[in-house]
N, C-alpha and C. Protein backbone atom coordinates (compact mmCIF):
# COMPACT_ATOMS: atom_id res chain seq x y z
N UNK A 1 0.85 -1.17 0.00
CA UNK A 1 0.00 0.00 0.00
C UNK A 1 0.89 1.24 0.00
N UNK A 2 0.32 2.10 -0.75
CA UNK A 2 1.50 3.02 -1.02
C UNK A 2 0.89 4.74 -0.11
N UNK A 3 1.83 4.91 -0.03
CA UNK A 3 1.54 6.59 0.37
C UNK A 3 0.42 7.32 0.00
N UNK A 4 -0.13 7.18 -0.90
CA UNK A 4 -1.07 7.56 -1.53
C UNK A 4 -2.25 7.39 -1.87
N UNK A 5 -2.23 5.96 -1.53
CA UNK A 5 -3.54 4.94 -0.82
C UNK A 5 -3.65 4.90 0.68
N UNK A 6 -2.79 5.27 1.40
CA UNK A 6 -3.29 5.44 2.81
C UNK A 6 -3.65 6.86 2.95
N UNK A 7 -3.13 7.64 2.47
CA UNK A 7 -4.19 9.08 2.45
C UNK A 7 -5.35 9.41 2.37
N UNK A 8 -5.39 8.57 0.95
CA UNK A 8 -6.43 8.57 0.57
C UNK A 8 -7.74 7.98 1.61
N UNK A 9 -7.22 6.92 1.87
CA UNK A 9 -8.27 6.24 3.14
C UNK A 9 -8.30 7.14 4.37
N UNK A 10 -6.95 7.69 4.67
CA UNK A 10 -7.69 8.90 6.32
C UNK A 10 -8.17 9.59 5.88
N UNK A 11 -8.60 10.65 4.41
CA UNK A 11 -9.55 11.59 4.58
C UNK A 11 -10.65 11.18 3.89
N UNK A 12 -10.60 10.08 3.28
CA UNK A 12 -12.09 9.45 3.07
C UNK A 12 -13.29 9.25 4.63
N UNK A 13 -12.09 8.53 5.33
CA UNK A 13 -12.87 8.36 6.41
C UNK A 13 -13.04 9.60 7.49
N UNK A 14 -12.30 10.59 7.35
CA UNK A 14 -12.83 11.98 7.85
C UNK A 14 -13.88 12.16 7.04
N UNK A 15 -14.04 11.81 6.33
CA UNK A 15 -14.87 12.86 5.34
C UNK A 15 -16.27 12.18 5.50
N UNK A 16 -16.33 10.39 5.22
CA UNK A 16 -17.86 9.66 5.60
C UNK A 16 -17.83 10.24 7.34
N UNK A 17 -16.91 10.36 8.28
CA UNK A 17 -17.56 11.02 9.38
C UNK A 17 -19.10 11.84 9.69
N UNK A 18 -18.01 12.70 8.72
CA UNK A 18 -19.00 14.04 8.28
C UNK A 18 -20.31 13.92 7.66
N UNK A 19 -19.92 13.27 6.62
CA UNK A 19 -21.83 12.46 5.96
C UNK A 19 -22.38 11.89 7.14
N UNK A 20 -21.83 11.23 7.90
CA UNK A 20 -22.29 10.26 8.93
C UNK A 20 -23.10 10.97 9.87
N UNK A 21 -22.61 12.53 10.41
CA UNK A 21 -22.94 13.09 11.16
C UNK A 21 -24.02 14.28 10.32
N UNK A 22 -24.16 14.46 9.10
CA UNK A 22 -25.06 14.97 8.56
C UNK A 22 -26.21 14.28 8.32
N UNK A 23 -26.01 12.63 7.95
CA UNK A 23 -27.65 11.98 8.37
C UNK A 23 -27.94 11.85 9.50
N UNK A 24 -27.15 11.62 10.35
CA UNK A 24 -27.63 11.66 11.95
C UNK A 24 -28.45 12.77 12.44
N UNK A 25 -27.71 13.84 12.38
CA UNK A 25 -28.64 15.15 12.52
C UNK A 25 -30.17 15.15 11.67
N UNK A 26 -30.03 14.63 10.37
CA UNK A 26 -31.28 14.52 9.81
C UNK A 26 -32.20 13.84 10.00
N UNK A 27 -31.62 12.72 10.52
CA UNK A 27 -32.51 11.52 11.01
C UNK A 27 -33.54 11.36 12.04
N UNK A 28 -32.12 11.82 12.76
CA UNK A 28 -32.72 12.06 14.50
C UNK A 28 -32.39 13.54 14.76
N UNK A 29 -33.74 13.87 15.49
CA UNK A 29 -33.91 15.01 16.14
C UNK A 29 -33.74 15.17 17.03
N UNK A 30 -33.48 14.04 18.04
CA UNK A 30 -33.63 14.55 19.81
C UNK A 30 -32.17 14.63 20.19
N UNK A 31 -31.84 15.22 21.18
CA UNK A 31 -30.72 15.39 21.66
C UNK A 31 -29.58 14.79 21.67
N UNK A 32 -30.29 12.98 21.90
CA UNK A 32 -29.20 12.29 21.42
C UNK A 32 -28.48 12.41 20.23
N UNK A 33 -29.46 12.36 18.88
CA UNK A 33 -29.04 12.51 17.61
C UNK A 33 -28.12 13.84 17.60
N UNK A 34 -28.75 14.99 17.97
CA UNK A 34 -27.98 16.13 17.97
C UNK A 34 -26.28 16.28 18.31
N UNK A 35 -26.17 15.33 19.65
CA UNK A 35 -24.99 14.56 20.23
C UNK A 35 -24.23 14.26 18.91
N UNK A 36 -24.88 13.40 19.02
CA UNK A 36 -24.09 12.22 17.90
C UNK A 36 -23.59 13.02 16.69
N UNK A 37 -24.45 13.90 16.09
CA UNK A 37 -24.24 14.42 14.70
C UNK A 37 -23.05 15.26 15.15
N UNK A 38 -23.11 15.95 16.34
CA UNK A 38 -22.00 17.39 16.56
C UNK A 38 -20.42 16.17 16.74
N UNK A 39 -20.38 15.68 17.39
CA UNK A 39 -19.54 14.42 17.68
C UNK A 39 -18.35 14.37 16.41
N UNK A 40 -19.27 13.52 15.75
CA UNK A 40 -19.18 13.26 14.22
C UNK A 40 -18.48 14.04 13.38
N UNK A 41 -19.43 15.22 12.64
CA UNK A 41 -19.16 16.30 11.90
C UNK A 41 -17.73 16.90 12.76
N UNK A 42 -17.96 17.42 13.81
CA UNK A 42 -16.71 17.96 14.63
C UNK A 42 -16.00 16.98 14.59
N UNK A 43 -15.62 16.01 14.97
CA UNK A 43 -14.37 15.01 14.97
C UNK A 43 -13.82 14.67 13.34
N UNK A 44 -14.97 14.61 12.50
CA UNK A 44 -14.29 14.51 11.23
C UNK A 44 -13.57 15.80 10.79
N UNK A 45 -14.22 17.13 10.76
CA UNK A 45 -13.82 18.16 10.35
C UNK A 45 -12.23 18.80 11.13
N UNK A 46 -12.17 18.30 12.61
CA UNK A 46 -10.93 18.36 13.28
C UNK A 46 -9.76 17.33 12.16
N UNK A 47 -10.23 16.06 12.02
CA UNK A 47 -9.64 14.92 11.56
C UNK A 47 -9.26 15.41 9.95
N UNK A 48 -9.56 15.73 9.30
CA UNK A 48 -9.04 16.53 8.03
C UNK A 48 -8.55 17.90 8.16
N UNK A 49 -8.29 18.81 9.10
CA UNK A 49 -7.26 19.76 9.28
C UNK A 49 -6.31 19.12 9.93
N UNK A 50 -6.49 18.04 10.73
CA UNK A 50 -4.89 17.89 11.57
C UNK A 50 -4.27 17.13 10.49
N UNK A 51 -5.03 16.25 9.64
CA UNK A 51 -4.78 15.69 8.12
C UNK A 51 -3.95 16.61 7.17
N UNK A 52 -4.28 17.56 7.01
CA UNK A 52 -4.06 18.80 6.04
C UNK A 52 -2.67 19.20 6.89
N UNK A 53 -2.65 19.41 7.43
CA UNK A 53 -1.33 20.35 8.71
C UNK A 53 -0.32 19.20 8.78
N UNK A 54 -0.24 17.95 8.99
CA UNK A 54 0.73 16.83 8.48
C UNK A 54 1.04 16.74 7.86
N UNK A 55 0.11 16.59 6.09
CA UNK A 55 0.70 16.55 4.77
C UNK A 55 1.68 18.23 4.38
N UNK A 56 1.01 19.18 4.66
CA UNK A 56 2.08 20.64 5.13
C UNK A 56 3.53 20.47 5.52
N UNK A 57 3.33 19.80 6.35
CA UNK A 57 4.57 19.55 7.22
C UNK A 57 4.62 20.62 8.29
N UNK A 58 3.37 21.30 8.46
CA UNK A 58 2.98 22.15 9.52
C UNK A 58 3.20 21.68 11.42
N UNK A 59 3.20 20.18 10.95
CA UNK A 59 2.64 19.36 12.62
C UNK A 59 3.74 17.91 12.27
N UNK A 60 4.89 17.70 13.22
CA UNK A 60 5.38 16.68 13.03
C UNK A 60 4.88 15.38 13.63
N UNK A 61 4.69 14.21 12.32
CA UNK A 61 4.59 13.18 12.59
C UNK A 61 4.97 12.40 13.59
N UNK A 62 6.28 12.74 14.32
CA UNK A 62 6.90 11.37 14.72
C UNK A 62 6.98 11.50 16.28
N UNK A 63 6.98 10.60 17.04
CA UNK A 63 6.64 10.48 18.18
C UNK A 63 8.10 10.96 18.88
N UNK A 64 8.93 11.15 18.78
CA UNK A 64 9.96 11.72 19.63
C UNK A 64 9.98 12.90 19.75
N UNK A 65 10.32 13.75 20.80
CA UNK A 65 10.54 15.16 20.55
C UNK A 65 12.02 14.88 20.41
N UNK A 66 12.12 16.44 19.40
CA UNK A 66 13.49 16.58 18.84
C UNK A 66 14.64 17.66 20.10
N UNK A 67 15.56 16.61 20.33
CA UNK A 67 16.52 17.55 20.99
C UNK A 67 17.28 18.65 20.65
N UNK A 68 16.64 19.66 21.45
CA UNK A 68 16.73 21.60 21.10
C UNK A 68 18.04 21.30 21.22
N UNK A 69 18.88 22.36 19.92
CA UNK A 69 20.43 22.70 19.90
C UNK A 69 20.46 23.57 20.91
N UNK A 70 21.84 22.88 22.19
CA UNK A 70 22.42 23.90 22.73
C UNK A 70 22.19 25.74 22.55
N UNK A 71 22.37 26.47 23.86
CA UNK A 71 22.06 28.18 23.18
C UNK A 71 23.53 28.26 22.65
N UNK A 72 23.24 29.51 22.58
CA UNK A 72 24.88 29.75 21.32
C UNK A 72 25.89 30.69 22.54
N UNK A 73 25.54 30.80 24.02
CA UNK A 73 26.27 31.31 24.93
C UNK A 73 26.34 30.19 25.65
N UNK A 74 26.21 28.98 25.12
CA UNK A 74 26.74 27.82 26.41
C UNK A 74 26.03 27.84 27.49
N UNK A 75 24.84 28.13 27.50
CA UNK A 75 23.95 28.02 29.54
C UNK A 75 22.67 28.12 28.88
N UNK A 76 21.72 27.59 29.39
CA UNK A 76 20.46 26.86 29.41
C UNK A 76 20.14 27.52 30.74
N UNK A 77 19.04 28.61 30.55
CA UNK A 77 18.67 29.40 31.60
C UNK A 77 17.17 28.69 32.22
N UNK A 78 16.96 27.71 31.38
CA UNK A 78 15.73 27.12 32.22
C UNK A 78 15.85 26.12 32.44
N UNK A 79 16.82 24.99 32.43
CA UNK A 79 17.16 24.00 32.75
C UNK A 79 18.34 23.75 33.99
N UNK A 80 18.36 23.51 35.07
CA UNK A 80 18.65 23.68 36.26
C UNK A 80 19.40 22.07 36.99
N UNK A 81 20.36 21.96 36.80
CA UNK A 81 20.40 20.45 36.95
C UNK A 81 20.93 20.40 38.44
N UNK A 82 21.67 21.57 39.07
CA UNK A 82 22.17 21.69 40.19
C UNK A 82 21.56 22.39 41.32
N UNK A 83 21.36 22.00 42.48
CA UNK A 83 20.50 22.71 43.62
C UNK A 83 20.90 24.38 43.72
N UNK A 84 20.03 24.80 43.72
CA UNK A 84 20.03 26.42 43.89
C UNK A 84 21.30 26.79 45.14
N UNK A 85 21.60 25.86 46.35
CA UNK A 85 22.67 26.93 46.34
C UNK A 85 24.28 26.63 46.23
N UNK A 86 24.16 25.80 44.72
CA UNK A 86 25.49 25.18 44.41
C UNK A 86 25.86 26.49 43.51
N UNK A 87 27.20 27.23 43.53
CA UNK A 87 26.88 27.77 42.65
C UNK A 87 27.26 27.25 41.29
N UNK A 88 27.21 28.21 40.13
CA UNK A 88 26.80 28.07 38.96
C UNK A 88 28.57 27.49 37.72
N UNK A 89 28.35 26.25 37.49
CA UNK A 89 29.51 25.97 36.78
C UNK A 89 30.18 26.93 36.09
N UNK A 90 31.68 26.64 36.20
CA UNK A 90 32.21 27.68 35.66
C UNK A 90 31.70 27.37 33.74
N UNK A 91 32.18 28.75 32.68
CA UNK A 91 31.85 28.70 31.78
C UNK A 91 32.68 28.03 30.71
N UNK A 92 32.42 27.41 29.42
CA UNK A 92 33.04 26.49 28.85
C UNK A 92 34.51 27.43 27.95
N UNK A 93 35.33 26.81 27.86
CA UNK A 93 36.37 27.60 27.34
C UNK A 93 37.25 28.65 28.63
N UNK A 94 36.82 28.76 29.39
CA UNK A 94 37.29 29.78 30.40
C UNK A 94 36.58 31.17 30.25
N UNK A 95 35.55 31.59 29.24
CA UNK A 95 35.34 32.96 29.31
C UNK A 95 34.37 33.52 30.18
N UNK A 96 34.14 34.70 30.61
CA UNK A 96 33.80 35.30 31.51
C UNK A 96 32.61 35.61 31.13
N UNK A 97 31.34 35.61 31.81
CA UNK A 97 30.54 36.34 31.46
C UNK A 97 30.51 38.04 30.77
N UNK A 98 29.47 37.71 29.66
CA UNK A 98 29.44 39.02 29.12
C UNK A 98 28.26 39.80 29.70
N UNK A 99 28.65 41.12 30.13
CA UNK A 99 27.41 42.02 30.46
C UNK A 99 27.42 43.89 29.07
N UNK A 100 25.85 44.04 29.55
CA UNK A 100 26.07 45.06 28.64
C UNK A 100 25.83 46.31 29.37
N UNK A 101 26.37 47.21 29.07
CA UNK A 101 26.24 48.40 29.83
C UNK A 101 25.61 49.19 29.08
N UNK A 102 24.34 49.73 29.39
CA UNK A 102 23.17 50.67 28.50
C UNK A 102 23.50 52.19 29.31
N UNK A 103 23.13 52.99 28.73
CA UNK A 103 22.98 54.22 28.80
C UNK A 103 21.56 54.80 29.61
N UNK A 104 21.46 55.09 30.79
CA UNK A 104 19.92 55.49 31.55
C UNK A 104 19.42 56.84 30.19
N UNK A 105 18.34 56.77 29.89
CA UNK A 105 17.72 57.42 29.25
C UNK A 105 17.41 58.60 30.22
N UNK A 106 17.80 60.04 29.01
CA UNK A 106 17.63 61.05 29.59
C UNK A 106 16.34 61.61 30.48
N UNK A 107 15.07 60.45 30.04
CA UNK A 107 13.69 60.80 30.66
C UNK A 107 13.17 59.52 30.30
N UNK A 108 12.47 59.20 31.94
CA UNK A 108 11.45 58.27 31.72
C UNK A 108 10.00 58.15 30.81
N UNK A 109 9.17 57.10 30.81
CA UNK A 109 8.14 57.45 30.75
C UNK A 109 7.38 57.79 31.00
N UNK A 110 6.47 58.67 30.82
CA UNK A 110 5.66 59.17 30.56
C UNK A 110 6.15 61.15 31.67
N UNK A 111 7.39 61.07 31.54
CA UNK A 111 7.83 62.28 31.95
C UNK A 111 8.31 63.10 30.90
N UNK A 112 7.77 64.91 30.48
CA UNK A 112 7.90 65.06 29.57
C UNK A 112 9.24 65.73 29.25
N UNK A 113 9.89 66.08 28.39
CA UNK A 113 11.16 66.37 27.63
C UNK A 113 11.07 68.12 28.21
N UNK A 114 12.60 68.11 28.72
CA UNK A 114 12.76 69.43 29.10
C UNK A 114 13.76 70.50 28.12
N UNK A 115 13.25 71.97 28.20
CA UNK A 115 13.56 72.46 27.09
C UNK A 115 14.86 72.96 27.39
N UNK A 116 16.17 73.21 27.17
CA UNK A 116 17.52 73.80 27.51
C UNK A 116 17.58 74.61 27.52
């Protein structure tokens, strides 16, 4: 069975869902039916966008999550492997943390600009 025959069969069968849940609603009127038809129609109509968003390549198939590349400064600020009061490994290569030094702005917000 090829790629193209199993497609074909998941959105066929999204799709008779949907008929399925359009005679239901027609059929039956009472609440149950109503049930049943929303069920249906909604589960098929979910079932051919998450369909659509796979063949995209929008939504990955495969059951592993993929291991995130390292940050590009060497430290993983949300991942914590050592008790809070160990302190913090030294950095790879020997370098020192980098800091940046900003400039305090001549006026806050919402304070207005003074004239010289």
């Amino acid at each position: 069975m090829s790629d193209r025959d199993r497609r074909l069969i998941r959105y066929a069968a999204a799709c008779v869902a949907v008929v399925a849940g359009a005679l239901c609603a027609a059929a039956l009127t009472n609440t149950v039916g109503n049930t049943v038809a929303t069920v249906l129609i909604g589960g098929g109509l979910l079932a051919i966008v998450i369909l659509l968003l796979r063949d995209m390549g929008l939504i990955d198939a495969s059951a592993k999550p993929e291991q995130q590349p390292p940050s590009r400064n060497g430290s993983d600020p949300h991942h914590r492997s050592s008790p809070a009061d160990e302190p913090d490994p030294p950095h790879p290569g020997g370098q020192a943390r980098r800091s940046v030094n900003v400039r305090r702005p001549d006026r806050m917000r919402g304070q207005r600009r003074r004239l010289r």
